[in-house]
PDB file of N, CA and C in Angstrom:
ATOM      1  N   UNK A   1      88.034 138.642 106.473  1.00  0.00           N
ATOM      2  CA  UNK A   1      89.429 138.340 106.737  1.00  0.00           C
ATOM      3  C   UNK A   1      89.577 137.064 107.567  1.00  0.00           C
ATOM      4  N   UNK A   2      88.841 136.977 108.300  1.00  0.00           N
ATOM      5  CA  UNK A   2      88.628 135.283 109.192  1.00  0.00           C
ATOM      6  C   UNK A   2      88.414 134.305 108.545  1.00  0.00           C
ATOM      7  N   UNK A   3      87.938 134.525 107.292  1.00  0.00           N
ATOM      8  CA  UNK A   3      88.013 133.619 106.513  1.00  0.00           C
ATOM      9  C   UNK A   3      89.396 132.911 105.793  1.00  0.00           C
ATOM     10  N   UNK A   4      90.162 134.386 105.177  1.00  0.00           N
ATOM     11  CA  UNK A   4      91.208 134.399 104.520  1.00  0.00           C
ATOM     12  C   UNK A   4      92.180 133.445 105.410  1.00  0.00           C
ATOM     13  N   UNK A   5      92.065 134.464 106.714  1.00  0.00           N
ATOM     14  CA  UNK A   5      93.513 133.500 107.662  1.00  0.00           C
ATOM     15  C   UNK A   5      93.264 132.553 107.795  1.00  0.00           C
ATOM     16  N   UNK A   6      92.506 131.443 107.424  1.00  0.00           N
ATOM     17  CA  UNK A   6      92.328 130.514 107.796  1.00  0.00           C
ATOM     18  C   UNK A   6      92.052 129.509 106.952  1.00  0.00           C
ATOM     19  N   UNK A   7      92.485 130.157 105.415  1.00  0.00           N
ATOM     20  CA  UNK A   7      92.706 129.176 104.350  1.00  0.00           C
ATOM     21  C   UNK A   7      91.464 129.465 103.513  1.00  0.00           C
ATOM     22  N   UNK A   8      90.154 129.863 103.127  1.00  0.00           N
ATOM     23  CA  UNK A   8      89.222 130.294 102.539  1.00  0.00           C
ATOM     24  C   UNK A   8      89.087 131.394 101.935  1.00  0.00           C
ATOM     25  N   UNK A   9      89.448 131.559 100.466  1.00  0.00           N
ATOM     26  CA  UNK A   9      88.975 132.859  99.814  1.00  0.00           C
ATOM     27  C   UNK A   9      87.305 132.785  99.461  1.00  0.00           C
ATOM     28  N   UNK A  10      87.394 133.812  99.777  1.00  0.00           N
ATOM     29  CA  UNK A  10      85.622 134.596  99.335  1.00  0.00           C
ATOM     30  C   UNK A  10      85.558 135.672  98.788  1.00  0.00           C
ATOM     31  N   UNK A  11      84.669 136.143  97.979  1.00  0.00           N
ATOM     32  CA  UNK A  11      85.006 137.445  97.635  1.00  0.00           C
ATOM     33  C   UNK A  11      82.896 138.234  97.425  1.00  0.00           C
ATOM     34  N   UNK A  12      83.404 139.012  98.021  1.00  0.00           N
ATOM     35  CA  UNK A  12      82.109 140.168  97.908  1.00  0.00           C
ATOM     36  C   UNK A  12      81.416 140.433  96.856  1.00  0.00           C
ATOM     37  N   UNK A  13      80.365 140.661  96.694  1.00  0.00           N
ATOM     38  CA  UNK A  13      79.534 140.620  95.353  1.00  0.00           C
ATOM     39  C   UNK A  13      78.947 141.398  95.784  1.00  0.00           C
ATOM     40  N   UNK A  14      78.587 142.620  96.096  1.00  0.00           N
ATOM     41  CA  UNK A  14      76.975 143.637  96.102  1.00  0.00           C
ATOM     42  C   UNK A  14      77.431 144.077  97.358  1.00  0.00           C
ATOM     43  N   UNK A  15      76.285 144.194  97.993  1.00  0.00           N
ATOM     44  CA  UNK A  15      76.121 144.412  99.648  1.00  0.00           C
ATOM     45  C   UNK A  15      75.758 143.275 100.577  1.00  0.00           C
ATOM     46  N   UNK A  16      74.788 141.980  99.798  1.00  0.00           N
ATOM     47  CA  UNK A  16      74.380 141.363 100.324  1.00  0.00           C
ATOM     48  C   UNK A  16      74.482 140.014  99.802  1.00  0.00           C
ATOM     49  N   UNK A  17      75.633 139.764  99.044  1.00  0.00           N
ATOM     50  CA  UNK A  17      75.989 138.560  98.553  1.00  0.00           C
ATOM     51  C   UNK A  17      77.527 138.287  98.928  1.00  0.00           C
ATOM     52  N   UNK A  18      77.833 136.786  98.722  1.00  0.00           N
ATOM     53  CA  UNK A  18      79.803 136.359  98.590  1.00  0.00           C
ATOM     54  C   UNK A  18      79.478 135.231  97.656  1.00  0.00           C
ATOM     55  N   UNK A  19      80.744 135.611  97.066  1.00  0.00           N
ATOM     56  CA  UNK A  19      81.167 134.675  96.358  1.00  0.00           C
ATOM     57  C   UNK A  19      82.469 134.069  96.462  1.00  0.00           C
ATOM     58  N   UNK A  20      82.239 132.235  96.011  1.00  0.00           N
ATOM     59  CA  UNK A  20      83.117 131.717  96.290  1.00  0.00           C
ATOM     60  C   UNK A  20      84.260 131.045  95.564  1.00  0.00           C
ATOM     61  N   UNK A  21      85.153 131.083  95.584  1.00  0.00           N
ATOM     62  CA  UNK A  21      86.503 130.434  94.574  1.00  0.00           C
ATOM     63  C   UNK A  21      86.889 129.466  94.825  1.00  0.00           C
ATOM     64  N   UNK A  22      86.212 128.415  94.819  1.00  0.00           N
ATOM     65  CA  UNK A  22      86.680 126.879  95.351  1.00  0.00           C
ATOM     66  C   UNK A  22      87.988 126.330  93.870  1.00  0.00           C
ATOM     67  N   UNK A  23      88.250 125.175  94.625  1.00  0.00           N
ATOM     68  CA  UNK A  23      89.744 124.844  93.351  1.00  0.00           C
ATOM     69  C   UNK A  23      88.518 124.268  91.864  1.00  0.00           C
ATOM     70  N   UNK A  24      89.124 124.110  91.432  1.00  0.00           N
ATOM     71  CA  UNK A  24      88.664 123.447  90.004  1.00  0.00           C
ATOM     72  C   UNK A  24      88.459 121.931  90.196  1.00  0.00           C
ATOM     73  N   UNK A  25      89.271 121.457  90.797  1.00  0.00           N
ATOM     74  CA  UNK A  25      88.677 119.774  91.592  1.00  0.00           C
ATOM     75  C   UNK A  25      88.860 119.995  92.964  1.00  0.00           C
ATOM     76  N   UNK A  26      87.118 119.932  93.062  1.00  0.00           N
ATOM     77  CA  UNK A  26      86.401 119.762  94.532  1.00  0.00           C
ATOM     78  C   UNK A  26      86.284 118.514  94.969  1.00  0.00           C
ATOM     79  N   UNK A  27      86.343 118.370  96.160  1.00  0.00           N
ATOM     80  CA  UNK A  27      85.256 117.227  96.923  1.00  0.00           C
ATOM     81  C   UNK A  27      84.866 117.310  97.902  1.00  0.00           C
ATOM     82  N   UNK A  28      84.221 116.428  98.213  1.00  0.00           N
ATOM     83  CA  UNK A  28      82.836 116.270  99.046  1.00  0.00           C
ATOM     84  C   UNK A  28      83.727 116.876 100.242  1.00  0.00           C
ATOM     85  N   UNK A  29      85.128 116.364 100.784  1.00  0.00           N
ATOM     86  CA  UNK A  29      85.453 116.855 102.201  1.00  0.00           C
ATOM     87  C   UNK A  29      86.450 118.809 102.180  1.00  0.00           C
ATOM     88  N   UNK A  30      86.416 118.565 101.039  1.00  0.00           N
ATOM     89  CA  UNK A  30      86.913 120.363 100.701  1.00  0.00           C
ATOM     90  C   UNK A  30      85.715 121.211 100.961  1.00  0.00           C
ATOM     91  N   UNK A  31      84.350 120.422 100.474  1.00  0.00           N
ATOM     92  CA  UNK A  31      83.233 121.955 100.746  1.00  0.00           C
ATOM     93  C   UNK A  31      82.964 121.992 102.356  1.00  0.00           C
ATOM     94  N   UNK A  32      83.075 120.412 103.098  1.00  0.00           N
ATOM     95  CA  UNK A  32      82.416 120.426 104.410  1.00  0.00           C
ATOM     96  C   UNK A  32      83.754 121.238 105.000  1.00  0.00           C
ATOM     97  N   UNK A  33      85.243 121.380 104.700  1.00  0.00           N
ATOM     98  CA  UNK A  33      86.047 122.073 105.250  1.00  0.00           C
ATOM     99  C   UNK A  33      85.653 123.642 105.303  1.00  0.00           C
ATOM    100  N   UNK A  34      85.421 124.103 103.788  1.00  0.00           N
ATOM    101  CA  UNK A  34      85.002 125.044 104.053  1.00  0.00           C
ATOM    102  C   UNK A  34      83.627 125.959 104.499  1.00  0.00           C
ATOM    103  N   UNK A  35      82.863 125.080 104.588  1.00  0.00           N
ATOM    104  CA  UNK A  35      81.551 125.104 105.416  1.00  0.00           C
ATOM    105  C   UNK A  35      81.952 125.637 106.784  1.00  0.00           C
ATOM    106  N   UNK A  36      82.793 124.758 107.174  1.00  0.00           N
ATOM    107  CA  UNK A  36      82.954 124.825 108.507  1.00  0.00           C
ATOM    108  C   UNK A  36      84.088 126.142 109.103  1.00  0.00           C
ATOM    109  N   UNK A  37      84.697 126.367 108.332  1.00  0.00           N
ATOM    110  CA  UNK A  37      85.217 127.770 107.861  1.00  0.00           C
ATOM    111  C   UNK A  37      84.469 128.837 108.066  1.00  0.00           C
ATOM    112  N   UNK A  38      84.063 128.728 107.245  1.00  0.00           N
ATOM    113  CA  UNK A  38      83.075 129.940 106.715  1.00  0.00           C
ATOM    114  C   UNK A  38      82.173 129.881 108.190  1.00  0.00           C
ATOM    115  N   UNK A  39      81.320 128.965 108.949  1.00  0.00           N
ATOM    116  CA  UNK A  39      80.566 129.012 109.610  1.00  0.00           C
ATOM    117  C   UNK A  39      80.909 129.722 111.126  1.00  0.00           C
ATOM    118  N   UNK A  40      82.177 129.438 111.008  1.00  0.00           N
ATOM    119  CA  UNK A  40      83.149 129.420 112.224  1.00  0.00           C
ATOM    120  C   UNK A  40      83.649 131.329 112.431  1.00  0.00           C
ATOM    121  N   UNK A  41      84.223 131.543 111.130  1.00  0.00           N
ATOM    122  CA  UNK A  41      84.016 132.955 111.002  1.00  0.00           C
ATOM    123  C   UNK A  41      82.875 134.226 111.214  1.00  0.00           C
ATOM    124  N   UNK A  42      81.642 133.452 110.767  1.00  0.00           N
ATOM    125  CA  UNK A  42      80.198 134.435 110.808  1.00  0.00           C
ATOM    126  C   UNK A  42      80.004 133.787 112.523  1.00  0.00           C
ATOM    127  N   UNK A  43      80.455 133.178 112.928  1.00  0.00           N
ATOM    128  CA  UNK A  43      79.852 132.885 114.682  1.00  0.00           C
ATOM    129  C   UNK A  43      80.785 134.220 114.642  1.00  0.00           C
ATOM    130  N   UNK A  44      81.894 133.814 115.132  1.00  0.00           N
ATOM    131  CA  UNK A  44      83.227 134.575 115.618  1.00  0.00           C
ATOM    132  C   UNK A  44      82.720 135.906 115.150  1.00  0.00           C
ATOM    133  N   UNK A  45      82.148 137.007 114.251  1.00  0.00           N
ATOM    134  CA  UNK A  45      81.793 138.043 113.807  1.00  0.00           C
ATOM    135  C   UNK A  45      80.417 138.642 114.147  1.00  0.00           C
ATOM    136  N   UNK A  46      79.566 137.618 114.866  1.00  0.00           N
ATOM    137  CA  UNK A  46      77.960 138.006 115.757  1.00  0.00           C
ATOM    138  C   UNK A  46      77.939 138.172 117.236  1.00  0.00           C
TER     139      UNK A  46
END
């Protein structure tokens, strides 16, 4: 959900996978956004 609020869908795959729904035109500063997303959430959750 820390992901979600904060503009990043992901979605669950298994137990031990995510998957991701990026737009259909990416770039280089959309993945480092959501890198940093995503990274920011798994701190915030350890």
């Amino acid at each position: 959900m820390a992901c979600f609020n904060k503009g990043l869908i992901i979605l669950g795959c298994g137990s031990n996978s995510i998957r991701w729904s990026p737009p259909l035109i990416l770039a280089k500063e959309h993945v480092d956004v959501a890198l940093e997303i995503f990274d920011e959430a798994i701190a915030a959750s350890v």
